[in-house]
C-alpha atoms as a PDB file:
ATOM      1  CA  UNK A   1      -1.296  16.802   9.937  1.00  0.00           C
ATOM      2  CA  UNK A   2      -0.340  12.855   9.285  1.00  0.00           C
ATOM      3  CA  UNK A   3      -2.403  12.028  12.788  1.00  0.00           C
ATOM      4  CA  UNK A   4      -5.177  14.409  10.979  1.00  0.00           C
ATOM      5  CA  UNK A   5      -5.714  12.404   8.227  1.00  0.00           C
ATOM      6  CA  UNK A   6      -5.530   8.879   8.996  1.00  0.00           C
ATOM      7  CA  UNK A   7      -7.935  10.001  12.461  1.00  0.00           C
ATOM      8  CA  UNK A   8     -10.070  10.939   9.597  1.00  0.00           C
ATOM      9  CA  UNK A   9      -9.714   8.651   7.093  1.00  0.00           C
ATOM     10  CA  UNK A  10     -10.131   5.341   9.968  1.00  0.00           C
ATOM     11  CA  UNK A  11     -13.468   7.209  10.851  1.00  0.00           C
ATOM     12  CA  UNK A  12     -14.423   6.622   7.341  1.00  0.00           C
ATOM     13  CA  UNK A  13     -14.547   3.064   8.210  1.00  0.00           C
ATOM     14  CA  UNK A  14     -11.418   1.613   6.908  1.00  0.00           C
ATOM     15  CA  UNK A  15      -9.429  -0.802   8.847  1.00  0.00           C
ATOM     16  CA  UNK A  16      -6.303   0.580   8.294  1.00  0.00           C
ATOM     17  CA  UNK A  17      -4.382   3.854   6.978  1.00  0.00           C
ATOM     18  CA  UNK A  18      -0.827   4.324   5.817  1.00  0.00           C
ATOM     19  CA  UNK A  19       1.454   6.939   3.673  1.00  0.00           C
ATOM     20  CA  UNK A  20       3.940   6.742   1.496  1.00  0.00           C
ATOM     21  CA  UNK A  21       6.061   9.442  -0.054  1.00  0.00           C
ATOM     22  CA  UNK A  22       5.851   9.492  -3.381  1.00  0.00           C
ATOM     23  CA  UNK A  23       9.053   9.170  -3.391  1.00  0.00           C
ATOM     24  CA  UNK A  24       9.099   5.474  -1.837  1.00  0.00           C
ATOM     25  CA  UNK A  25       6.753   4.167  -4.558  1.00  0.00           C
ATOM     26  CA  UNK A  26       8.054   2.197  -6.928  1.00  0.00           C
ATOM     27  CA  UNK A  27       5.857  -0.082  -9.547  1.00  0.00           C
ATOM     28  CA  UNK A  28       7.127  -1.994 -12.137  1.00  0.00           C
ATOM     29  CA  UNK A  29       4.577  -1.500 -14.758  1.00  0.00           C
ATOM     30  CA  UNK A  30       2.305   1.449 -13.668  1.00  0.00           C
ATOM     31  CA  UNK A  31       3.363   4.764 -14.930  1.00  0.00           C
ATOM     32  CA  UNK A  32       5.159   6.814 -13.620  1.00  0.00           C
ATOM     33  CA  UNK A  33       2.841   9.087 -10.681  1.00  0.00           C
ATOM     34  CA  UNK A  34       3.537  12.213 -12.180  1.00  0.00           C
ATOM     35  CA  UNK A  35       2.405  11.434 -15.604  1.00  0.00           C
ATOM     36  CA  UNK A  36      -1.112  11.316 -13.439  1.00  0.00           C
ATOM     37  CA  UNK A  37      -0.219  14.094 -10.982  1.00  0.00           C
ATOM     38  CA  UNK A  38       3.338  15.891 -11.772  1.00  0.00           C
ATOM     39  CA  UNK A  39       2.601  18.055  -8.498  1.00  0.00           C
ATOM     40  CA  UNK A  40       2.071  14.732  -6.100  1.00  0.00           C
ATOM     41  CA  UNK A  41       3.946  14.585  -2.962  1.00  0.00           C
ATOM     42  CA  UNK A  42       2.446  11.257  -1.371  1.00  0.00           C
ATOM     43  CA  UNK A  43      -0.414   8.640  -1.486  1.00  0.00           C
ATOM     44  CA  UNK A  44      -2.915   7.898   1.582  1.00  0.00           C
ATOM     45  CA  UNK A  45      -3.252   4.579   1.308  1.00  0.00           C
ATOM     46  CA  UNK A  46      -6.440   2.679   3.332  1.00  0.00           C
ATOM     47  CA  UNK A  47      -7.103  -0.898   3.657  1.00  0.00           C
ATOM     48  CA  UNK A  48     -10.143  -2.766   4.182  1.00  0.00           C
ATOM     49  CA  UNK A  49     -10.695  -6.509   5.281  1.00  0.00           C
ATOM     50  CA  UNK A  50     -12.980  -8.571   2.700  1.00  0.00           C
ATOM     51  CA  UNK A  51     -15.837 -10.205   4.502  1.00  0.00           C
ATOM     52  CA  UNK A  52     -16.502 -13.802   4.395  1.00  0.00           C
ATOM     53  CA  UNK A  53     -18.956 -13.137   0.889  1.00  0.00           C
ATOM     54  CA  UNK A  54     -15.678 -14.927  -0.487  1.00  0.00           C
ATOM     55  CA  UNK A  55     -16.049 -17.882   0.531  1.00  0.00           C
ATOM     56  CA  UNK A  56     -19.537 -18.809  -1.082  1.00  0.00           C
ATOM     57  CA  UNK A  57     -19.676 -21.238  -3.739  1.00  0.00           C
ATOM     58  CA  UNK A  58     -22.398 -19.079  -5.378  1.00  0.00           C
ATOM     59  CA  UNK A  59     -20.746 -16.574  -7.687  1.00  0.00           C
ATOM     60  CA  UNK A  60     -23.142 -13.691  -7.707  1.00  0.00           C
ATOM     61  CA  UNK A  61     -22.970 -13.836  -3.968  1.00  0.00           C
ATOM     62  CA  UNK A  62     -19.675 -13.514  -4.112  1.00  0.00           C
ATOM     63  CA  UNK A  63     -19.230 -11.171  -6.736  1.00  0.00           C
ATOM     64  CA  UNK A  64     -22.088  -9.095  -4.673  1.00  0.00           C
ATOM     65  CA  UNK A  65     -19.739  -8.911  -2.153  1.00  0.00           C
ATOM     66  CA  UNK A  66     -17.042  -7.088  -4.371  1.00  0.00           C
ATOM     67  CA  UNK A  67     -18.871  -4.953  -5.922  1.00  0.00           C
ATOM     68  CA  UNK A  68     -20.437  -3.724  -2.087  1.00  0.00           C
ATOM     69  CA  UNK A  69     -16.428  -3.247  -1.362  1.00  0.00           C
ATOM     70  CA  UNK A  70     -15.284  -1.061  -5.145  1.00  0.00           C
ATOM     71  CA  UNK A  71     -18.736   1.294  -4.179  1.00  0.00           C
ATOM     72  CA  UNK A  72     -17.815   1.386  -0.210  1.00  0.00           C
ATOM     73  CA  UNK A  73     -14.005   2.094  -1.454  1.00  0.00           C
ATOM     74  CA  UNK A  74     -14.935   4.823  -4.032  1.00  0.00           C
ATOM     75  CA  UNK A  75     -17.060   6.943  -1.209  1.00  0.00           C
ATOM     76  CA  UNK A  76     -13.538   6.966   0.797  1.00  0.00           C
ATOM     77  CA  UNK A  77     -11.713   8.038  -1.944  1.00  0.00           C
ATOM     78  CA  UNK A  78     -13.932  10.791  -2.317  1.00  0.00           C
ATOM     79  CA  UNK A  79     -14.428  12.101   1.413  1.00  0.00           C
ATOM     80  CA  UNK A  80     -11.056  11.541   1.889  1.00  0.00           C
ATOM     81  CA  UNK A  81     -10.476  13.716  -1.219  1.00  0.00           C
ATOM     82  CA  UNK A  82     -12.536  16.544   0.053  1.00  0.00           C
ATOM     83  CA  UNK A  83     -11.103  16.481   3.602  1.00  0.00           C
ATOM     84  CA  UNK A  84      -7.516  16.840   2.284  1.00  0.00           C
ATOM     85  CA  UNK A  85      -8.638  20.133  -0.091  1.00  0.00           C
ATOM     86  CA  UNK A  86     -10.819  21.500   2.445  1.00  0.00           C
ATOM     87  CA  UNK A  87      -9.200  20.595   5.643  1.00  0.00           C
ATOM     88  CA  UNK A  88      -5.764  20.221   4.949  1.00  0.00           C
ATOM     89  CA  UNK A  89      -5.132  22.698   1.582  1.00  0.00           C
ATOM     90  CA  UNK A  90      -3.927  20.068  -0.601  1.00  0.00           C
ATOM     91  CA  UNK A  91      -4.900  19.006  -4.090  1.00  0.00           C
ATOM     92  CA  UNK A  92      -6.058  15.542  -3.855  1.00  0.00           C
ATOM     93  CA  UNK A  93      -6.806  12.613  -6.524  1.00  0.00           C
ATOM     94  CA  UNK A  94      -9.255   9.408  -5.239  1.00  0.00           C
ATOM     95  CA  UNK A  95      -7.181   6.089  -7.722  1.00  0.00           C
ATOM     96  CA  UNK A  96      -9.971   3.904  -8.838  1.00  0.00           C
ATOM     97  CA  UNK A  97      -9.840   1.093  -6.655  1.00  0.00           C
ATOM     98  CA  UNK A  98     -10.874  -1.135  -9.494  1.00  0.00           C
ATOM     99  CA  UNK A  99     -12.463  -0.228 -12.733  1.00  0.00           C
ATOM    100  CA  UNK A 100     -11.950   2.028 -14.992  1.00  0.00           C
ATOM    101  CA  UNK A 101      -8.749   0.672 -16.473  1.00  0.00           C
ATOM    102  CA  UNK A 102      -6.625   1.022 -19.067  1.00  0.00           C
ATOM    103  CA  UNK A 103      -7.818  -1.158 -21.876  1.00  0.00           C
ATOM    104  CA  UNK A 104      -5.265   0.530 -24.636  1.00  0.00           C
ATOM    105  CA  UNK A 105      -2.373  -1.769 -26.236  1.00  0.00           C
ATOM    106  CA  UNK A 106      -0.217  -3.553 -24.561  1.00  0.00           C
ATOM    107  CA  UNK A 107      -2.136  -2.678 -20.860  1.00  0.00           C
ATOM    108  CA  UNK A 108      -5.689  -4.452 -22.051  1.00  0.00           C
ATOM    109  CA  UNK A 109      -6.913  -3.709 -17.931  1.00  0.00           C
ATOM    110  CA  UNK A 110      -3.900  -5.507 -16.606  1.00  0.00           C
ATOM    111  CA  UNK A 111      -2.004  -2.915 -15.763  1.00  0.00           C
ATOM    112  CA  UNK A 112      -3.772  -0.318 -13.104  1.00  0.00           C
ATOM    113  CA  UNK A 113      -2.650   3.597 -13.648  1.00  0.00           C
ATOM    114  CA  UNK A 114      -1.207   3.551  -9.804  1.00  0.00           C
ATOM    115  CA  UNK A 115      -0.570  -0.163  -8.336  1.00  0.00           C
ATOM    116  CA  UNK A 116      -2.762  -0.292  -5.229  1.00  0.00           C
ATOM    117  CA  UNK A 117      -0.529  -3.340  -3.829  1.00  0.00           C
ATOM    118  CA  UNK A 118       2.966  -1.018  -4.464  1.00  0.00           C
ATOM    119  CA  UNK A 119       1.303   1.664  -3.042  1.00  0.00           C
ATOM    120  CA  UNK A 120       0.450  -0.427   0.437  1.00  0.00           C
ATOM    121  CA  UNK A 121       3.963  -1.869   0.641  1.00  0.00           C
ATOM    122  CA  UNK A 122       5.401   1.770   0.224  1.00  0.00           C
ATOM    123  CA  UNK A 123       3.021   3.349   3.487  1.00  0.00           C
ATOM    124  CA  UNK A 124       3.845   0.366   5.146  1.00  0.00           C
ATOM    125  CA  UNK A 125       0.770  -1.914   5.063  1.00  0.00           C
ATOM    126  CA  UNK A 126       2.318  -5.443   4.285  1.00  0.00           C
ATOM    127  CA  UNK A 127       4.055  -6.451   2.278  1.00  0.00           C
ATOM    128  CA  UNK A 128       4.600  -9.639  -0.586  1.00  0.00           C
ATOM    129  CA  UNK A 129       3.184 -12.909  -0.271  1.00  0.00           C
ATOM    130  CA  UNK A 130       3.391 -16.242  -2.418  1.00  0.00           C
ATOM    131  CA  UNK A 131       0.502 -15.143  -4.127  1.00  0.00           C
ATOM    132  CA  UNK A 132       2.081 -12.068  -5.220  1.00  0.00           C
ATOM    133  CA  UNK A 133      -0.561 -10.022  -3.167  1.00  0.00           C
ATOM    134  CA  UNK A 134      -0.254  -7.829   0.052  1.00  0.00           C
ATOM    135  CA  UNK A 135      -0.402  -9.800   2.915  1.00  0.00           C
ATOM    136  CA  UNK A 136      -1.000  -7.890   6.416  1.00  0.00           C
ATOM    137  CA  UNK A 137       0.243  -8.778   9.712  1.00  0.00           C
ATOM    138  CA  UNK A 138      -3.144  -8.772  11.547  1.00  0.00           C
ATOM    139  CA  UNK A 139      -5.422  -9.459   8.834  1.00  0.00           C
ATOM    140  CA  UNK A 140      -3.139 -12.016   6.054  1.00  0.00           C
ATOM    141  CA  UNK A 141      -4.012 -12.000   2.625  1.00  0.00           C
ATOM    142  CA  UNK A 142      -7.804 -11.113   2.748  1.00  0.00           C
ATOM    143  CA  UNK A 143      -7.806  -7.418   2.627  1.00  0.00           C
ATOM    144  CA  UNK A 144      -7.937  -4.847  -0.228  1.00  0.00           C
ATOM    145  CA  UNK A 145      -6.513  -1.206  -1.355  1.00  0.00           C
ATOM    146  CA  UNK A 146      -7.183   2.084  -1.985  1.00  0.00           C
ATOM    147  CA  UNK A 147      -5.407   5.422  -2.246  1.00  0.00           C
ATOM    148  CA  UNK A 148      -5.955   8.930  -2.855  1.00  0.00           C
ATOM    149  CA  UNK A 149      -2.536  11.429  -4.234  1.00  0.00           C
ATOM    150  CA  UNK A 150      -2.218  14.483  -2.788  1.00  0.00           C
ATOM    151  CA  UNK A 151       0.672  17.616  -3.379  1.00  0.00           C
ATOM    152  CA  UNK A 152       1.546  17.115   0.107  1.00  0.00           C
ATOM    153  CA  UNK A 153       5.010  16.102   1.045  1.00  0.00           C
ATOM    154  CA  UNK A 154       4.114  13.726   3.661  1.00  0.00           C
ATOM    155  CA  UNK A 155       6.878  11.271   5.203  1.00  0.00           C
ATOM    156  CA  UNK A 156       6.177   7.837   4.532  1.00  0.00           C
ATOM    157  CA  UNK A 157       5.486   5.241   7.613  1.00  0.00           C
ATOM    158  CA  UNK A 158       7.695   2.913   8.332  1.00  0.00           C
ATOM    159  CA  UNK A 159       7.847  -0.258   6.054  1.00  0.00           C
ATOM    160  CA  UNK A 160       6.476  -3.877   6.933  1.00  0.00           C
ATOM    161  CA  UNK A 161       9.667  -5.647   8.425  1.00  0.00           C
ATOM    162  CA  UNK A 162       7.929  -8.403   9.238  1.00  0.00           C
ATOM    163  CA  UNK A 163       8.069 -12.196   6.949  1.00  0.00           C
ATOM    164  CA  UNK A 164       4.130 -11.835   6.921  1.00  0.00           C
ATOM    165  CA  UNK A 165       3.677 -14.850   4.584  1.00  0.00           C
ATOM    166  CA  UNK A 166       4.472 -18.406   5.464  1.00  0.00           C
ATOM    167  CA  UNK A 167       5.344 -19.750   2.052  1.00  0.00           C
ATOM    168  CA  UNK A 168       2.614 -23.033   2.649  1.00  0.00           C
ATOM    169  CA  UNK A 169       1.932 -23.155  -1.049  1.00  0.00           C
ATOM    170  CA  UNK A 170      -1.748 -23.601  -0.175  1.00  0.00           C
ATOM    171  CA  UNK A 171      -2.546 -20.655  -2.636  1.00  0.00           C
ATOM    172  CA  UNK A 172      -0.706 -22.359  -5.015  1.00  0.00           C
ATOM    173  CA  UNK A 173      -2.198 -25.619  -4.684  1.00  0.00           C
ATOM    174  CA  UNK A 174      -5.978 -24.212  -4.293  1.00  0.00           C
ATOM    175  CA  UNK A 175      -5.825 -22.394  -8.106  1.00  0.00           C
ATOM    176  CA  UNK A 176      -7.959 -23.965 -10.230  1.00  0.00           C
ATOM    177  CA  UNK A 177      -5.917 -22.227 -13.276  1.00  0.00           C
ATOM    178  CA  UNK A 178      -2.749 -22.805 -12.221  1.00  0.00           C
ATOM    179  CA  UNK A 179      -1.361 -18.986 -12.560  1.00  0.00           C
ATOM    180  CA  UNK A 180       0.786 -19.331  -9.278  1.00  0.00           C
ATOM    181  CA  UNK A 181       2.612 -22.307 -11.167  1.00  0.00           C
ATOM    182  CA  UNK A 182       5.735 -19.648 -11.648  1.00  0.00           C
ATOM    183  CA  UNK A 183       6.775 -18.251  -8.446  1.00  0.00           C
ATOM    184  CA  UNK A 184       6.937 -14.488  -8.403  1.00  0.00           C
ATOM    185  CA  UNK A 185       4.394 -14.267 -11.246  1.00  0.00           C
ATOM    186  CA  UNK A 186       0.413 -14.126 -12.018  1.00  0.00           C
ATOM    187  CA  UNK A 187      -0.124 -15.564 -15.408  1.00  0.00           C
ATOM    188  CA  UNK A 188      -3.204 -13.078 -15.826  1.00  0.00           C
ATOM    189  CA  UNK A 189      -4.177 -15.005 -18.770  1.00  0.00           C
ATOM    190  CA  UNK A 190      -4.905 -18.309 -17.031  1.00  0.00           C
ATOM    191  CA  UNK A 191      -6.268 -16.327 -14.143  1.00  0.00           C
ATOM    192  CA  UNK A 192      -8.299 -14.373 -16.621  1.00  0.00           C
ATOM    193  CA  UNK A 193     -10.203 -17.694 -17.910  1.00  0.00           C
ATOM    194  CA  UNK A 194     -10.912 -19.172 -14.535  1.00  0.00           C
ATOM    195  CA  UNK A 195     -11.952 -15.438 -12.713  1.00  0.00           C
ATOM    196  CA  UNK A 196     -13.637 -13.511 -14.936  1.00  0.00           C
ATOM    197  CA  UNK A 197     -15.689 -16.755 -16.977  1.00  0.00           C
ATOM    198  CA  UNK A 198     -17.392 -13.530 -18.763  1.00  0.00           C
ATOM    199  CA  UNK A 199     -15.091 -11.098 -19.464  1.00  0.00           C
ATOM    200  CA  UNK A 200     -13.527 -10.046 -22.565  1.00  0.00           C
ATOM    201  CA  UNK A 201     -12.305 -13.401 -23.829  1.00  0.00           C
ATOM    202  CA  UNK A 202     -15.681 -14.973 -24.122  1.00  0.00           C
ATOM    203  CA  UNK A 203     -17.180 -11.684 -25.368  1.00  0.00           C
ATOM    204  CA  UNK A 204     -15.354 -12.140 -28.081  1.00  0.00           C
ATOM    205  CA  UNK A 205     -15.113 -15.776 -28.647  1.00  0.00           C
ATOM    206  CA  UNK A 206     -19.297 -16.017 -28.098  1.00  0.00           C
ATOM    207  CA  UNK A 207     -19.904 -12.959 -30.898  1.00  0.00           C
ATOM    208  CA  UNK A 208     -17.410 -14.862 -33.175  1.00  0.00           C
ATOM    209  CA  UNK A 209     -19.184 -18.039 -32.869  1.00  0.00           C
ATOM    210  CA  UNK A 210     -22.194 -15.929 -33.293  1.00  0.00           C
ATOM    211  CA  UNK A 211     -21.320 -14.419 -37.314  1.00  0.00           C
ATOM    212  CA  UNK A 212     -20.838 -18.545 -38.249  1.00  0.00           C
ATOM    213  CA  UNK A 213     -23.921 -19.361 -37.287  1.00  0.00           C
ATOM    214  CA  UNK A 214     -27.643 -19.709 -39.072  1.00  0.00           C
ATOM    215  CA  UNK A 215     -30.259 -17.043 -38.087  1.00  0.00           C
ATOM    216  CA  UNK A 216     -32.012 -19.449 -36.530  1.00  0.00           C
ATOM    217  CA  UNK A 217     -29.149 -20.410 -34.355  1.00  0.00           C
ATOM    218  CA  UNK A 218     -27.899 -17.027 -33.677  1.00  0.00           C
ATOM    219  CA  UNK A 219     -31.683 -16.496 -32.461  1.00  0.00           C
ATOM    220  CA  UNK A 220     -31.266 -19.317 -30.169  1.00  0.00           C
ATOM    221  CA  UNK A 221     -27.797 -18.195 -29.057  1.00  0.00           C
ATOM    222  CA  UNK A 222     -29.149 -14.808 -28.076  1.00  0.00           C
ATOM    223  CA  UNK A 223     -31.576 -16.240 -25.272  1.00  0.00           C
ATOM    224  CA  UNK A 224     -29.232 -18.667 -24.231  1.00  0.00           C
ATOM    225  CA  UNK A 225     -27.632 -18.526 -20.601  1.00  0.00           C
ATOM    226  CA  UNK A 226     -24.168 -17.490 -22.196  1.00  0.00           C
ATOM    227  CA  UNK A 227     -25.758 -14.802 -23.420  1.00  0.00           C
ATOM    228  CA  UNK A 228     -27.517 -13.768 -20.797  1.00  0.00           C
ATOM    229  CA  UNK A 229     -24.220 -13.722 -18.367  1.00  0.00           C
ATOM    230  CA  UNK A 230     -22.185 -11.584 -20.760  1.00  0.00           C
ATOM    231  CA  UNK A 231     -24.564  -8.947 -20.943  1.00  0.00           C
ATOM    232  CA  UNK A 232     -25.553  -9.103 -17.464  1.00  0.00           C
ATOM    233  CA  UNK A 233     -21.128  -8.527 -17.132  1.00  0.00           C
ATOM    234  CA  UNK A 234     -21.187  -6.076 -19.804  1.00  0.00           C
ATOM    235  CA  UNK A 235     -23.575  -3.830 -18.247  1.00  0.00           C
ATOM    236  CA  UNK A 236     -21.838  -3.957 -14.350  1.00  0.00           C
ATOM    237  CA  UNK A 237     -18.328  -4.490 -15.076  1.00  0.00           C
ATOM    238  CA  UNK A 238     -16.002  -6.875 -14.123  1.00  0.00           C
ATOM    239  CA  UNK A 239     -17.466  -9.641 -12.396  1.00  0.00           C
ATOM    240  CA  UNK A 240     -14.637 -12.225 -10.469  1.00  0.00           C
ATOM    241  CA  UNK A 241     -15.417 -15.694  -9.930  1.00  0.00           C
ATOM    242  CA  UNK A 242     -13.035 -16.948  -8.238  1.00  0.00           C
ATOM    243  CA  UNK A 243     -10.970 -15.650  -5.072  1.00  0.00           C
ATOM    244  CA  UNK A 244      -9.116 -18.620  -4.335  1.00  0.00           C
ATOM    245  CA  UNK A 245      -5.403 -17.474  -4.004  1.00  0.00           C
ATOM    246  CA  UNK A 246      -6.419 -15.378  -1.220  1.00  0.00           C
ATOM    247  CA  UNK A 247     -10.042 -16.651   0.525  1.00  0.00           C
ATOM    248  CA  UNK A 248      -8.097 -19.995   1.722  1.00  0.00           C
ATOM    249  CA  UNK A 249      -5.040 -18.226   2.970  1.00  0.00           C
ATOM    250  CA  UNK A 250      -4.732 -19.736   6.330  1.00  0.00           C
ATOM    251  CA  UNK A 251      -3.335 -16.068   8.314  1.00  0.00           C
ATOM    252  CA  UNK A 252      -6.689 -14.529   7.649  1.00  0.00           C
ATOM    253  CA  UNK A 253      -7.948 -14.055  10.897  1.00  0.00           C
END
């Protein structure tokens, strides 16, 4: 059944498939699995390279490029979903492979229900890098996550032995916010201000601004190119600007 579903899930068009036992999952921060599933047995995890979309200085090229990636991820999720009920007689669940998230207290969409990069380090994937994301032996840093529970009590494949990572510091040296500074930690709050130049943060901060101001100004303000971006962010999501710690890792290949 294991060769079943990752023959099926790489004809999906994934570069990569693992499992992990839900056993062999461990997050730090994410809740517990069974508080999302209490009958799940083990993840299917399947990686995809990022394309070179990255690498453009213009954002909504690059940003273009993600969002192509979270729709291409969330059709895998849900074939791969299907096959395992139909094919396979399990009860399956597709994680999101970004958004939603959980914006309550104390999470604020830091904190994803099922950690996609704990989940490829348990089926085997990768494992840690310097910039606290999965690194890959063929592909480096440059790839992305997805996973799908199921009730099936699958074994999980063997973990990453190898020192992927070269510790070069070039991640390090090539964030523009500095959230690497700490080794072993993202400051998502610097990273936050730098990536996402539209998210919540300057929602707020631009409407604040907004209730000081004359009606004349606020008039002004609400045709101005700030303006413009945060609704244009409000309406598709979250939009990343930057992908530094990862685009100039030199093992992407």
């Amino acid at each position: 059944m294991r060769a079943r579903i990752k023959e099926f899930a790489l004809s999906l068009g994934v570069d990569a498939v693992g499992i992990a036992n839900a056993a062999d999952y461990k997050s730090p921060r994410s809740p517990d699995l069974q508080e999302i599933f209490p009958e799940v047995g083990s993840l299917v995890v399947t990686m995809m390279r990022e394309g070179s979309q990255i690498e453009s200085p213009n954002p909504r090229i690059a940003m273009s490029g993600r969002i192509d990636m979270i729709e291409f991820m969330r059709g895998v999720n849900l074939k791969l979903s299907r096959f395992l009920e139909k094919e396979c007689g399990a009860r399956a669940m597709g994680v999101p492979f970004s958004y939603p998230l959980n914006m309550g207290e104390g999470k604020m969409g830091l904190i994803g229900d099922v950690s996609l990069r704990h989940a490829a380090v348990a089926a085997g994937l990768g494992n840690f890098g310097r910039n606290n994301l999965v690194l890959n032996p063929e592909f480096g840093s440059r790839v992305l996550f997805g996973a799908v529970l199921c009730d099936l009590d699958l074994a999980s494949d063997p973990p990453c032995i190898e020192e992927v990572c070269t510790y070069c510091d070039i991640c390090v040296e090539d964030c523009p916010a500095g959230a690497l500074d700490e080794e072993g930690r993202t400051d998502p709050m610097k990273c936050l201000k730098v990536s996402q130049p539209y998210g919540i943060g300057k929602a707020i901060g631009f409407w604040n601004q907004v209730l000081k101001k004359s009606p004349e100004e606020q008039k002004r303000m609400l045709v101005s190119e700030d303006f413009m971006s945060l609704y244009q962010a409000q309406s598709i999501g979250f939009q990343y600007n930057c992908f530094k710690c990862y685009a100039g890792c030199p093992l992407n290949k």
